[in-house]
N, C-alpha and C. Protein backbone atom coordinates (compact mmCIF):
# COMPACT_ATOMS: atom_id res chain seq x y z
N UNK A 1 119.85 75.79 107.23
CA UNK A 1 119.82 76.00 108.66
C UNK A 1 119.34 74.70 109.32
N UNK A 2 119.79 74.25 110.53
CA UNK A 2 119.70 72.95 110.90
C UNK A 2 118.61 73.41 111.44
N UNK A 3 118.04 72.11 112.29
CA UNK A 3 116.31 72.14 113.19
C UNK A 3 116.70 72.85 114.43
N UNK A 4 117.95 72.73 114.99
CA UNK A 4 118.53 73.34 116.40
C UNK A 4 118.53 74.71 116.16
N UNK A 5 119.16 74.99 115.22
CA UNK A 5 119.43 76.58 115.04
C UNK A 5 117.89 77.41 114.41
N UNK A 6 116.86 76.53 113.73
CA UNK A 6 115.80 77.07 113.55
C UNK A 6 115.14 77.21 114.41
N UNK A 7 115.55 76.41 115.86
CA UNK A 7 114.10 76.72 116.99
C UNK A 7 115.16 77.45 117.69
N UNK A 8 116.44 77.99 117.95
CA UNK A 8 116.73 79.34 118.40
C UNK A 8 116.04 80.31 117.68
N UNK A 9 116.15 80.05 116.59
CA UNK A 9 115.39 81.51 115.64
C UNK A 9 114.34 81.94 115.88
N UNK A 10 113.34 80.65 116.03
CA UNK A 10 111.80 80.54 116.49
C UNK A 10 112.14 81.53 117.61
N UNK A 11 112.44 80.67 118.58
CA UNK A 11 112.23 81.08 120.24
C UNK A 11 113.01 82.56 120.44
N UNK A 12 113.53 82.80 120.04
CA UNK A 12 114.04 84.14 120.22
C UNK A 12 113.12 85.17 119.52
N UNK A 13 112.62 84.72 118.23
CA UNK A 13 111.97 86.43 117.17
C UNK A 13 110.50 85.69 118.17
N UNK A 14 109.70 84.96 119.00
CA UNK A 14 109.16 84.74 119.69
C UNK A 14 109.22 85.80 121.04
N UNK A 15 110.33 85.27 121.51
CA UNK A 15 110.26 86.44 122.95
C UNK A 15 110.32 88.13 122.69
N UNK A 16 110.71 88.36 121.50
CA UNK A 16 110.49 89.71 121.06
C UNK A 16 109.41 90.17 120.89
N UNK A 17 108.52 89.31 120.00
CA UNK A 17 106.97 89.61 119.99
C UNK A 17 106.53 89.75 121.21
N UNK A 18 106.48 88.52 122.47
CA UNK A 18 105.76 88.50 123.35
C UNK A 18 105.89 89.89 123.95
N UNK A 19 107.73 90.61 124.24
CA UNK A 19 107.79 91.63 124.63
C UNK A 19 107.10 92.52 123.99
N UNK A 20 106.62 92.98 123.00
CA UNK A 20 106.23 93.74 122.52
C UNK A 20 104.67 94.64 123.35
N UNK A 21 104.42 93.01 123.78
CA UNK A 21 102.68 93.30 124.74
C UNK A 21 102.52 92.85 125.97
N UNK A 22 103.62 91.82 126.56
CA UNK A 22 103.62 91.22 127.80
C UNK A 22 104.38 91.40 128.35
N UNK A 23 104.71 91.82 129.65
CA UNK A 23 106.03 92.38 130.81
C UNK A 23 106.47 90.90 130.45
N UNK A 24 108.09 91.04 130.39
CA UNK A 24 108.72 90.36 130.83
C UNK A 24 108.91 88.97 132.09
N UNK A 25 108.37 89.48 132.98
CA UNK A 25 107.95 88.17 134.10
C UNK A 25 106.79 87.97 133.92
N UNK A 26 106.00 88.62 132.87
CA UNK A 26 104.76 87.68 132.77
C UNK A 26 105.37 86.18 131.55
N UNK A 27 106.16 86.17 130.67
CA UNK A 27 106.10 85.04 129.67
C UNK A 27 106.95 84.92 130.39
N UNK A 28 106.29 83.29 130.26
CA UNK A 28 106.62 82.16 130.81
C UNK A 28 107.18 81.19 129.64
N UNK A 29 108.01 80.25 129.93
CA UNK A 29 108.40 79.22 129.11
C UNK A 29 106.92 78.59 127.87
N UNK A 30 106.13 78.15 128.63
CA UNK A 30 104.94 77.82 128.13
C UNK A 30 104.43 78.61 127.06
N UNK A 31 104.04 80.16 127.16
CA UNK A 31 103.77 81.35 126.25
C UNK A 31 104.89 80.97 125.31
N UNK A 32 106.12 81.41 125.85
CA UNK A 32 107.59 81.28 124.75
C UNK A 32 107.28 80.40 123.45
N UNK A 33 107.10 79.32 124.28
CA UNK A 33 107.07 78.21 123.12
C UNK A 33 105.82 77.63 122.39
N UNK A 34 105.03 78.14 123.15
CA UNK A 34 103.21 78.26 122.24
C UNK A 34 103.72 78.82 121.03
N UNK A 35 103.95 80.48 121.31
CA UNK A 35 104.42 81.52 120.49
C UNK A 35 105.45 81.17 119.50
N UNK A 36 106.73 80.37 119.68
CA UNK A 36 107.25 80.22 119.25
C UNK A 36 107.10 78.99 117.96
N UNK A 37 106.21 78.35 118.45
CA UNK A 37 105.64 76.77 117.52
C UNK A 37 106.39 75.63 117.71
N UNK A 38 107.16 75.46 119.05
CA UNK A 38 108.36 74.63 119.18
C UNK A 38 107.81 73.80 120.70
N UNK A 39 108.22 72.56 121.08
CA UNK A 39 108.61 72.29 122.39
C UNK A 39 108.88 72.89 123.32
N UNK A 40 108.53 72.37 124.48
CA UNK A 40 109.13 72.87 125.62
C UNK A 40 110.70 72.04 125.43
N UNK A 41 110.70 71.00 125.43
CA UNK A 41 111.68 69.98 125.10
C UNK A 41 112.70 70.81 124.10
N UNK A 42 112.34 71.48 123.24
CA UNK A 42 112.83 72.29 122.05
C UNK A 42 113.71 73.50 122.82
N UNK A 43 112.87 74.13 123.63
CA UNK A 43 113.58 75.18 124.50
C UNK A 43 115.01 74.89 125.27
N UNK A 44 114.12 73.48 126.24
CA UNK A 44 115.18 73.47 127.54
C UNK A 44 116.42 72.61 126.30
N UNK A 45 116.44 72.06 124.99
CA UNK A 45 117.79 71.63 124.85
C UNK A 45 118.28 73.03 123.96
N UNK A 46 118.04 74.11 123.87
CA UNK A 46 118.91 74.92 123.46
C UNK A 46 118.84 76.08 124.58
N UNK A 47 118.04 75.97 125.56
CA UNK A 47 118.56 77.35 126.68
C UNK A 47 118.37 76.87 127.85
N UNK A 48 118.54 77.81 129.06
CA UNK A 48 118.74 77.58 130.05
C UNK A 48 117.10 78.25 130.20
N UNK A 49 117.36 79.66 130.05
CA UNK A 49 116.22 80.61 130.67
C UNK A 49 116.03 81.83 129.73
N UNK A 50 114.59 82.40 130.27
CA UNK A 50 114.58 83.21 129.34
C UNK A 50 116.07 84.45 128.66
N UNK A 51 116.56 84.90 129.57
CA UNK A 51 117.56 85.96 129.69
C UNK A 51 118.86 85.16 128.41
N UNK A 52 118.93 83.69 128.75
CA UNK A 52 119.81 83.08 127.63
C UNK A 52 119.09 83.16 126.36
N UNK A 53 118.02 83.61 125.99
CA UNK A 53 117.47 83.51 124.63
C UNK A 53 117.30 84.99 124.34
N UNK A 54 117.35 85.52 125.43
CA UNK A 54 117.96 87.02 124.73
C UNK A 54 119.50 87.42 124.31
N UNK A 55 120.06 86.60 125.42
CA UNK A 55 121.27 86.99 124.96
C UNK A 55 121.73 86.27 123.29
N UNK A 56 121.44 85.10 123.37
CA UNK A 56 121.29 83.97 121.78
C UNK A 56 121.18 85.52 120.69
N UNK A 57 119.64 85.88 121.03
CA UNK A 57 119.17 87.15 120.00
C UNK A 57 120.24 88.24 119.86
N UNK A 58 120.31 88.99 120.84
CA UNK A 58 121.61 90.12 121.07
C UNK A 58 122.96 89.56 120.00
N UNK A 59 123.59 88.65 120.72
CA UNK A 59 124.36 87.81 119.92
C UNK A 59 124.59 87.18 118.16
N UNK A 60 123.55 87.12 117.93
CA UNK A 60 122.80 87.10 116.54
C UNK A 60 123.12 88.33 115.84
N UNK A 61 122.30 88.85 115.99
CA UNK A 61 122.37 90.81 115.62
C UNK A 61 123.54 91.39 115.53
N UNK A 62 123.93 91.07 116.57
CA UNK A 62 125.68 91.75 116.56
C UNK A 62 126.64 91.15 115.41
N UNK A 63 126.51 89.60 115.42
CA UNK A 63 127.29 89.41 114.64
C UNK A 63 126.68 89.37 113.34
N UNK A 64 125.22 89.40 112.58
CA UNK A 64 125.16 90.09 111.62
C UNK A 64 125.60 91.38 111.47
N UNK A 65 125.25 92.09 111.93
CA UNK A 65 125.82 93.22 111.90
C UNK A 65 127.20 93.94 111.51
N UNK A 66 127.85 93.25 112.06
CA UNK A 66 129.59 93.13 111.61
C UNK A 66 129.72 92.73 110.74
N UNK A 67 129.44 91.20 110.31
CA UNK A 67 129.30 90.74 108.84
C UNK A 67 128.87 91.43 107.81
N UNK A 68 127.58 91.94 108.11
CA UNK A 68 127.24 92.66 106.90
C UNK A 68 127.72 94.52 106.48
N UNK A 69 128.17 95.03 107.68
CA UNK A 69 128.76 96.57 107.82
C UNK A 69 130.46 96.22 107.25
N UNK A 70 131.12 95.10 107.09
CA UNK A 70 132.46 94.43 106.36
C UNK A 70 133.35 95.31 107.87
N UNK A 71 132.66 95.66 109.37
CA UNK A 71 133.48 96.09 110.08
C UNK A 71 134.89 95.31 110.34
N UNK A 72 135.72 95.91 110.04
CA UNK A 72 137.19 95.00 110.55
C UNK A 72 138.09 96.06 111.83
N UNK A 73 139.05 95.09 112.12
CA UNK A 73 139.92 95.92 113.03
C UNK A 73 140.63 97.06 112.75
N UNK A 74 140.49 97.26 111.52
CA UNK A 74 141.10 98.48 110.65
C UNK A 74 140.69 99.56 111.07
N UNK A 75 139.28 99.30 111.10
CA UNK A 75 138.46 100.68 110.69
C UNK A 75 137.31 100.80 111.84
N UNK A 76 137.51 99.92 112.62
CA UNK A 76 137.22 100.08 114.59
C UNK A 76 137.54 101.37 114.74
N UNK A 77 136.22 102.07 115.73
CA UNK A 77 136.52 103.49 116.48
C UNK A 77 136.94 104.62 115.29
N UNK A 78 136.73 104.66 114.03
CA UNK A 78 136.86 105.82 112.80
C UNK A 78 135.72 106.13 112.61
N UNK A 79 135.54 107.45 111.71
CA UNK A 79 134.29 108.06 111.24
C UNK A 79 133.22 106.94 110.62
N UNK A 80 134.16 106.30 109.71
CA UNK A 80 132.86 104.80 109.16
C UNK A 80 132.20 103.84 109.88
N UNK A 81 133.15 103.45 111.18
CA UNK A 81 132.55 102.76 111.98
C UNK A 81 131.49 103.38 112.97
N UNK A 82 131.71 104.33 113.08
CA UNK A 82 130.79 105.18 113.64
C UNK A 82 128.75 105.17 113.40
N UNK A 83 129.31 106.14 111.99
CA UNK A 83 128.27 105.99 111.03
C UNK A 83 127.39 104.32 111.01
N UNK A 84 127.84 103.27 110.53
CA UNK A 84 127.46 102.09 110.64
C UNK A 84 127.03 101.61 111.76
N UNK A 85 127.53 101.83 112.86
CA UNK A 85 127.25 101.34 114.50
C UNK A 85 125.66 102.62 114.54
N UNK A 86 125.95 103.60 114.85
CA UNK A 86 124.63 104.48 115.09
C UNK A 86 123.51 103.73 114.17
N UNK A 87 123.82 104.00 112.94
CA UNK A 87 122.74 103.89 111.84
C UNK A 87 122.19 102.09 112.34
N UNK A 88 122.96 101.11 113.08
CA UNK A 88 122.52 100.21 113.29
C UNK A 88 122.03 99.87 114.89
N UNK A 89 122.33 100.73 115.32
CA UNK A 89 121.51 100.83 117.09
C UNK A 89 120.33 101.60 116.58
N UNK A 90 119.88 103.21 115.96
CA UNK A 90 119.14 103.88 115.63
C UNK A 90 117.79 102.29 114.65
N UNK A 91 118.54 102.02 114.03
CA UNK A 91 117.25 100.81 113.24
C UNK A 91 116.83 99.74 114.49
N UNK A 92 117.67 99.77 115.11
CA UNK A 92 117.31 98.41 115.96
C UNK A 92 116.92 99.01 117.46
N UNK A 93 116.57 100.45 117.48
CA UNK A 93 116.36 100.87 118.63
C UNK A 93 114.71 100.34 119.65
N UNK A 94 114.19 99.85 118.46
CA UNK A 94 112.92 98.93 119.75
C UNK A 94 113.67 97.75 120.67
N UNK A 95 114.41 97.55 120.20
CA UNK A 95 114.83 96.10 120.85
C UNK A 95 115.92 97.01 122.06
N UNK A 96 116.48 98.14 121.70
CA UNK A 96 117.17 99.04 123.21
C UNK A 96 116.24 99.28 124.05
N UNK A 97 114.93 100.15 123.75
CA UNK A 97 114.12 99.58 124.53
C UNK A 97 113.65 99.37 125.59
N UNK A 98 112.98 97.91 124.40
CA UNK A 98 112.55 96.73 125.32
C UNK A 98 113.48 96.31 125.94
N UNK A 99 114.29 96.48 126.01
CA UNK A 99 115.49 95.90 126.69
C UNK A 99 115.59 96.74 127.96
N UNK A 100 115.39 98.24 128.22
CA UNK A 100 115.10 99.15 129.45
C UNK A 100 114.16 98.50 129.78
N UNK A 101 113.09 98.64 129.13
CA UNK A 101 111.86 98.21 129.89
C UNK A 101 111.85 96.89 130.64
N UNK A 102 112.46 95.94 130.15
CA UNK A 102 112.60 95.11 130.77
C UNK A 102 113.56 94.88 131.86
N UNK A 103 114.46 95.69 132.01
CA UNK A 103 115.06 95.82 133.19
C UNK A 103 116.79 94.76 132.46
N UNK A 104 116.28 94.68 131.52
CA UNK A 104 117.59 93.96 130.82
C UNK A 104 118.95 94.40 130.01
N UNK A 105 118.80 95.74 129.82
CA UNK A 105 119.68 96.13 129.52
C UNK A 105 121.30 95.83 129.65
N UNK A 106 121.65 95.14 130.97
CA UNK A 106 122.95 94.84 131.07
C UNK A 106 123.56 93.66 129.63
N UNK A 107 121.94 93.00 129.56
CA UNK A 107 123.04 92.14 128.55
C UNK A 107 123.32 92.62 127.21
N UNK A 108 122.83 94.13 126.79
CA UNK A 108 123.69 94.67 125.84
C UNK A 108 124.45 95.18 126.16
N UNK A 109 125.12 95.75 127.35
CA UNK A 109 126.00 95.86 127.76
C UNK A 109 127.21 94.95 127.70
N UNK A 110 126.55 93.66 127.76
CA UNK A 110 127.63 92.36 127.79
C UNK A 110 128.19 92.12 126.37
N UNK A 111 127.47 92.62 125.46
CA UNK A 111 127.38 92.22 124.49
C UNK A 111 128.60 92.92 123.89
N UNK A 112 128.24 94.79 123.62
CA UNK A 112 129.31 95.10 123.63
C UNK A 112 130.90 94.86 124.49
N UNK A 113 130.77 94.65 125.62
CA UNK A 113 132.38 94.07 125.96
C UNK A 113 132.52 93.25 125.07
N UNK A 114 131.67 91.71 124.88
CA UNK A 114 131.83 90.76 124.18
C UNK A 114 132.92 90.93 122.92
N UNK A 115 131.52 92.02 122.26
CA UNK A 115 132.84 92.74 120.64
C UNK A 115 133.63 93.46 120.88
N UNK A 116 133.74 94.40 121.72
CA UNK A 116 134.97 95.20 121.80
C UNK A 116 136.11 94.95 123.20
N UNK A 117 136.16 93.95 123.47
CA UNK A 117 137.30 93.70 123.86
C UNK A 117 137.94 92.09 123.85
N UNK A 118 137.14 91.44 122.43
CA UNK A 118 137.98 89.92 121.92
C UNK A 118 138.87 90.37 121.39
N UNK A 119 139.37 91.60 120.71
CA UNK A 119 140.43 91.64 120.09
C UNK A 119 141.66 92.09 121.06
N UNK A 120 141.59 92.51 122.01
CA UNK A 120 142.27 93.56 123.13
C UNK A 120 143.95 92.34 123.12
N UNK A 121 145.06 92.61 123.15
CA UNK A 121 145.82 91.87 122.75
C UNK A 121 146.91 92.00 124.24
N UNK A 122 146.57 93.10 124.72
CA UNK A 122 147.11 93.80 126.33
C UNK A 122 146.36 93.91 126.80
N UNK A 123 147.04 94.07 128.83
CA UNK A 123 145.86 95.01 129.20
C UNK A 123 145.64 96.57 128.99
N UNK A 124 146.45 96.93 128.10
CA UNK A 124 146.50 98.46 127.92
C UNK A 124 145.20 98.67 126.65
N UNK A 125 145.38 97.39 125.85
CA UNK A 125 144.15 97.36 124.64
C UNK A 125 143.14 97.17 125.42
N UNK A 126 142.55 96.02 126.20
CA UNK A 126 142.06 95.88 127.01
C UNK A 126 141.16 97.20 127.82
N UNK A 127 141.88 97.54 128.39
CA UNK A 127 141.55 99.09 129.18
C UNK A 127 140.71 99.83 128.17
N UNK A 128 141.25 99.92 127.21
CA UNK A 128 140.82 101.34 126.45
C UNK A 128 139.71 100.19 125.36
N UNK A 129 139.50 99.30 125.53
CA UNK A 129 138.34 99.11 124.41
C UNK A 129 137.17 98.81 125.49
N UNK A 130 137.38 98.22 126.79
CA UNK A 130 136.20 98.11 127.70
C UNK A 130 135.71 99.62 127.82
N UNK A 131 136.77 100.69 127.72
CA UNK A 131 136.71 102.04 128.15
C UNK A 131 135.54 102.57 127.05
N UNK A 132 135.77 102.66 126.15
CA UNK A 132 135.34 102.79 124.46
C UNK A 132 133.44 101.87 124.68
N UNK A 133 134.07 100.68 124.83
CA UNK A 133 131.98 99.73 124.79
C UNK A 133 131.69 100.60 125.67
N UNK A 134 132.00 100.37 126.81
CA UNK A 134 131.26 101.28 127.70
C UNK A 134 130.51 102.53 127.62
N UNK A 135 131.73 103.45 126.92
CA UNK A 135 130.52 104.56 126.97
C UNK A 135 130.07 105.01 125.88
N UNK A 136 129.94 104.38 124.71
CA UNK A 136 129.31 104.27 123.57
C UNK A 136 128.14 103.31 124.04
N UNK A 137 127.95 102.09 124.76
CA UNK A 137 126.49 101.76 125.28
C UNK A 137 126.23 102.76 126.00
N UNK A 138 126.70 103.16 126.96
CA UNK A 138 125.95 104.61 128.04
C UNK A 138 125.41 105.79 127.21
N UNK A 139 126.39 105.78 126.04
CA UNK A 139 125.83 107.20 124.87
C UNK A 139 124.34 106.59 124.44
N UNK A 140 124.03 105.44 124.09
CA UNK A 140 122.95 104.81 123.30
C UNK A 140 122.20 104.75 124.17
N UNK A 141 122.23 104.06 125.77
CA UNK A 141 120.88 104.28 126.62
C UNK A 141 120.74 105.46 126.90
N UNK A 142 121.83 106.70 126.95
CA UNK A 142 120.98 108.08 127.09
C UNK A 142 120.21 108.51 125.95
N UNK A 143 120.52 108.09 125.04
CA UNK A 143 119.95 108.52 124.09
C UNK A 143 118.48 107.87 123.72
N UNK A 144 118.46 106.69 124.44
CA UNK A 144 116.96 105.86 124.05
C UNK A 144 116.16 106.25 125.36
N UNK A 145 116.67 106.81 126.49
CA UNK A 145 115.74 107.19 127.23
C UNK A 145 115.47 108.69 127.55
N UNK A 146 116.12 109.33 126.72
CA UNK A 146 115.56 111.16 126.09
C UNK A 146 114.76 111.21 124.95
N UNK A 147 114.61 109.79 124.51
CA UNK A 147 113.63 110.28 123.16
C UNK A 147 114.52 110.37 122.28
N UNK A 148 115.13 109.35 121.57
CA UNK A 148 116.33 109.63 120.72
C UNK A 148 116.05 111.32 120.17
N UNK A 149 116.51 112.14 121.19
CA UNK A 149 116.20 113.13 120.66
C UNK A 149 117.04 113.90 118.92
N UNK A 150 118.42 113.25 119.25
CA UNK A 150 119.23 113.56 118.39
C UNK A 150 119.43 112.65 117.02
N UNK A 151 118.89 113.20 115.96
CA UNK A 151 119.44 112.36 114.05
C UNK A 151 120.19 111.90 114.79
N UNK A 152 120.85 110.37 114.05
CA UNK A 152 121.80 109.85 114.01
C UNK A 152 123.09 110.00 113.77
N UNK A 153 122.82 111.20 112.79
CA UNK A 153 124.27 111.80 111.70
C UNK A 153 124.37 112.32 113.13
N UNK A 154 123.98 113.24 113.96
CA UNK A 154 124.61 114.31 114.80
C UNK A 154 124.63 113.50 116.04
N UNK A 155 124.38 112.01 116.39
CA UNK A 155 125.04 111.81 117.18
C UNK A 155 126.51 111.14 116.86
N UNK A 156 126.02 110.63 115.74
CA UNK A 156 128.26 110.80 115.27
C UNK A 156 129.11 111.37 115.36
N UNK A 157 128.42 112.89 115.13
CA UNK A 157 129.39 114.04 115.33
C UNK A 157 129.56 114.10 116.63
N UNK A 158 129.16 113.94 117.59
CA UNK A 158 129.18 113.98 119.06
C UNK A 158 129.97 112.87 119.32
N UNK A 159 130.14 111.91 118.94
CA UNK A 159 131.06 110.54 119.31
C UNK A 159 132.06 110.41 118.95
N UNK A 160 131.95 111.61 117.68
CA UNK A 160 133.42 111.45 117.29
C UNK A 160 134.44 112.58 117.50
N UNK A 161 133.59 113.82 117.83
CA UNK A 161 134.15 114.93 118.78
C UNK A 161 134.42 114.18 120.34
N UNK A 162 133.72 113.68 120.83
CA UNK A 162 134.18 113.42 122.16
C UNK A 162 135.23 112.14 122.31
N UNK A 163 135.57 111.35 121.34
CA UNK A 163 136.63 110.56 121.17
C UNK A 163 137.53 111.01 121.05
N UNK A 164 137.83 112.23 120.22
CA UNK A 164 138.47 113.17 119.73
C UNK A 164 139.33 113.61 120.34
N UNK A 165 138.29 113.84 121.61
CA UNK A 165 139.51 114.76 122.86
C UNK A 165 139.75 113.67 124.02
N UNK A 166 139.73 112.79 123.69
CA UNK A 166 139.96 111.94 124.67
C UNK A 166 141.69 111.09 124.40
């Protein structure tokens, strides 16, 4: 891993901690990068602002995620992909969140368009995969702000019944 891509790593698993105990408009660049063990200099040449070092993080995650679940275009929107997507929002659900709490949520929102509509090849693919992120993120923030009340297995069954009839 180069020195650039290690002080994204820094500065990002950094602003997660800070979230963990400090509102959001309280860390400041300064905290960030105390916390982080890096420059300020270190920061401003790989981000703009804080919100770009979340998105860096978001971005990260996602595409581990895919990499390591072997998700392909095959098997997009089926029972397996399903299973794998829940079981990996459900593990990573502090960071959904902190992400309400912080009032940030849109940029997982962005995130999913990001993955589900690079492949869209029309606007008819197009349509129906913005259609699809969409309310599979809306399924996940209702669900992180009821208290994930529902196992994971049974919110599959619910995602994949309501795809179902759609």
């Amino acid at each position: 891993m180069d020195k650039a891509t290690q002080s994204k790593e820094r500065i990002s698993e950094a602003l997660l901690r800070l979230l963990r105990a400090t509102p959001y408009t309280d860390i400041t660049v300064q905290k960030l990068t105390d916390c982080a063990g890096v420059s300020r200099m270190a920061f401003y040449r790989n981000f703009d602002s804080k919100d770009e070092v979340m998105r860096y993080y978001l971005e990260k995650q996602t595409d581990r995620f895919l990499q390591e679940s072997h998700i392909t275009e095959e098997t997009s929107f089926g029972p397996a992909y399903f299973r794998k997507l829940v079981e990996h929002l459900s593990n990573t659900r502090e960071v959904g969140l902190l992400l309400i709490d912080t009032g940030l949520f849109d940029l997982l929102r962005a995130e999913f368009d990001r993955i589900y509509t690079v492949r869209a090849k029309d606007h008819r693919e197009l349509l129906r995969s913005t259609f699809i992120a969409g309310g599979i993120c809306n399924v996940y923030y209702y669900w992180l702000v009821n208290g994930c009340r529902e196992a994971p297995a049974e919110l599959v069954g619910d995602l994949e019944q309501i795809l179902s009839r759609i």
